[in-house]
Protein backbone atom coordinates (compact mmCIF):
# COMPACT_ATOMS: atom_id res chain seq x y z
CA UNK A 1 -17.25 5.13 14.56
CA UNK A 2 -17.09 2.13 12.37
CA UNK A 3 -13.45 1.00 11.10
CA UNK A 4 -13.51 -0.41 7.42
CA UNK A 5 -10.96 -3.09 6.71
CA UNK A 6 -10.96 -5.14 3.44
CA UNK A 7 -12.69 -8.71 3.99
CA UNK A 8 -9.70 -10.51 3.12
CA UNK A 9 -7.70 -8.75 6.18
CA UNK A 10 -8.30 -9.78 10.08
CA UNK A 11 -6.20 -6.43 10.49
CA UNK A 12 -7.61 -3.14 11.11
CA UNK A 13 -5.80 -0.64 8.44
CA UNK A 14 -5.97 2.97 9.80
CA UNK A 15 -3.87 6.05 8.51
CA UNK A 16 -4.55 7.63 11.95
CA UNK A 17 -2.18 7.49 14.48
CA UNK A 18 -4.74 6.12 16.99
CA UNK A 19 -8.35 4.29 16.61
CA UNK A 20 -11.30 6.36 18.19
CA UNK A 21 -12.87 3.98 21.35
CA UNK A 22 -10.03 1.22 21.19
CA UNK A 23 -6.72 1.59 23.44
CA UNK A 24 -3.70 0.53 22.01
CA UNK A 25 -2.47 -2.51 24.51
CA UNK A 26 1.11 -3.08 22.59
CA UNK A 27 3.09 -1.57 20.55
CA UNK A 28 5.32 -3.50 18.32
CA UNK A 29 7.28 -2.00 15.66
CA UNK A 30 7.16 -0.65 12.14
CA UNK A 31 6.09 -2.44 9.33
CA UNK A 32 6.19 -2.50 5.74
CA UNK A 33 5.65 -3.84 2.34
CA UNK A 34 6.75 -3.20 -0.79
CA UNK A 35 6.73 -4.26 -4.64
CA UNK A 36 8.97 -3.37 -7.92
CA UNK A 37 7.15 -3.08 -11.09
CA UNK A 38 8.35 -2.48 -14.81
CA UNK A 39 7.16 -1.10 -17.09
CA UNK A 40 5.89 -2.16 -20.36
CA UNK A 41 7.76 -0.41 -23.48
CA UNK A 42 5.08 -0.97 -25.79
CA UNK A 43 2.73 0.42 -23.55
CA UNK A 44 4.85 3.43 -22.75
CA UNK A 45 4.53 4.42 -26.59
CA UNK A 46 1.09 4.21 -26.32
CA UNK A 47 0.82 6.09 -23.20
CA UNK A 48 2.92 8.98 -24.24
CA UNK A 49 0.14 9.45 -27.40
CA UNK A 50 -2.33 9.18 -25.05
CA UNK A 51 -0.71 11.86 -22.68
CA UNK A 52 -1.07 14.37 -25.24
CA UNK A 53 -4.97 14.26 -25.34
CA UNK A 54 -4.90 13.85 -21.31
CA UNK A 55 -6.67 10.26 -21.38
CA UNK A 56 -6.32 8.29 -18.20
CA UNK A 57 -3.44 5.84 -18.53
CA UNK A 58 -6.08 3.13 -17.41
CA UNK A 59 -3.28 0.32 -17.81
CA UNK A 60 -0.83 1.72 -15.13
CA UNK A 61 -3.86 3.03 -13.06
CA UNK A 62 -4.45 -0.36 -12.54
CA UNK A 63 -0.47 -1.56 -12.54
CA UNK A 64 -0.29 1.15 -9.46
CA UNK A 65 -3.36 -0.51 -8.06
CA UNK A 66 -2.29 -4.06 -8.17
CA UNK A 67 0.88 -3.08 -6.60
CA UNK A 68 -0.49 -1.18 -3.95
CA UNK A 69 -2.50 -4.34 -2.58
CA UNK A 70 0.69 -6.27 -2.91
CA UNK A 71 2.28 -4.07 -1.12
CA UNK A 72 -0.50 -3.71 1.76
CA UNK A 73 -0.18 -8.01 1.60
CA UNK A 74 3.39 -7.83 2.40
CA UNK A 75 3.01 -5.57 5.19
CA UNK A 76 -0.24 -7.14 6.85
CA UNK A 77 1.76 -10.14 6.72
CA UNK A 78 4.72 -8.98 8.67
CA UNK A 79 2.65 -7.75 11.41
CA UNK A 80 0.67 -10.88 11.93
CA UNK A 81 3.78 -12.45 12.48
CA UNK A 82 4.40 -10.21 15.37
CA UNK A 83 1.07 -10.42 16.71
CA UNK A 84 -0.76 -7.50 15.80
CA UNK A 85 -4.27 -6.42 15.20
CA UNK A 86 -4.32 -3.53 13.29
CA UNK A 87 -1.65 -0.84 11.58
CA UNK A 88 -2.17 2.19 12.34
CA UNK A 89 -0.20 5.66 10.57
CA UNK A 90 -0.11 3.97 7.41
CA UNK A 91 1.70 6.08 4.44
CA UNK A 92 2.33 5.14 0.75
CA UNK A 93 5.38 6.15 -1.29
CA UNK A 94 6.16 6.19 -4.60
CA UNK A 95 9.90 6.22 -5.93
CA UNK A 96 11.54 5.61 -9.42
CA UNK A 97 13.90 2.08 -9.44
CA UNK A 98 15.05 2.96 -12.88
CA UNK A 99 13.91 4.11 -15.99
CA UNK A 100 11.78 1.03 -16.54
CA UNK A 101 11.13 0.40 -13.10
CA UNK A 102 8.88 1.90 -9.94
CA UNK A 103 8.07 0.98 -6.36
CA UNK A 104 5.70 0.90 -4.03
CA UNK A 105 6.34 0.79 -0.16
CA UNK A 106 3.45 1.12 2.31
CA UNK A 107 4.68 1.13 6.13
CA UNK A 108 3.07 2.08 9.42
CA UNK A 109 2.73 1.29 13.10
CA UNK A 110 1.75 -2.47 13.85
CA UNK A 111 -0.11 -2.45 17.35
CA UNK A 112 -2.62 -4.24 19.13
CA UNK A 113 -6.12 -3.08 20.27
């Protein structure tokens, strides 16, 4: 089995809790990452007309997208600096700040294979 991790990333990503033909050596702790985004009022008019004909929202598809990598950045970076090689159990959640406002947090397992 061949484990996919994005280019920019020396980390193995896995939502498994365990990675096929690799023991887990150490076990360090759990990490995460997370952004805040607002939204745009403007575009929130615009959405809501949209809504009504069920278009794709195609500017906060990509606002959720460009958060979720941040977020997956913050939390690669906190488990390089405990000297892991992959993240493994990784879950997303999505909560409401504020009316204006949403967040993204990403956490799993760091280890290291």
């Amino acid at each position: 089995m061949q484990f996919i991790t994005p280019k920019k990333y020396k980390m193995i990503l896995s939502n498994m809790d365990y990675l096929p033909g690799k023991d887990i050596q150490e076990q360090f702790w759990i990490v995460n990452g997370s952004t805040v985004r607002s939204k745009n009022v403007g575009r929130d008019f615009m959405a809501g007309l949209k809504n009504i004909f069920w278009w794709e929202l195609k500017w906060y598809t990509e606002l959720l997208n460009e958060s979720r990598k941040e977020a997956i950045a913050r939390m690669v970076s906190e488990a390089e600096e405990l000297g892991a090689n992959a993240i493994l159990n990784i879950r997303f959640s999505t909560s409401s700040v504020s009316a204006w406002a949403a967040e993204i947090y990403v956490y799993g397992t760091a280890v290291k294979v």
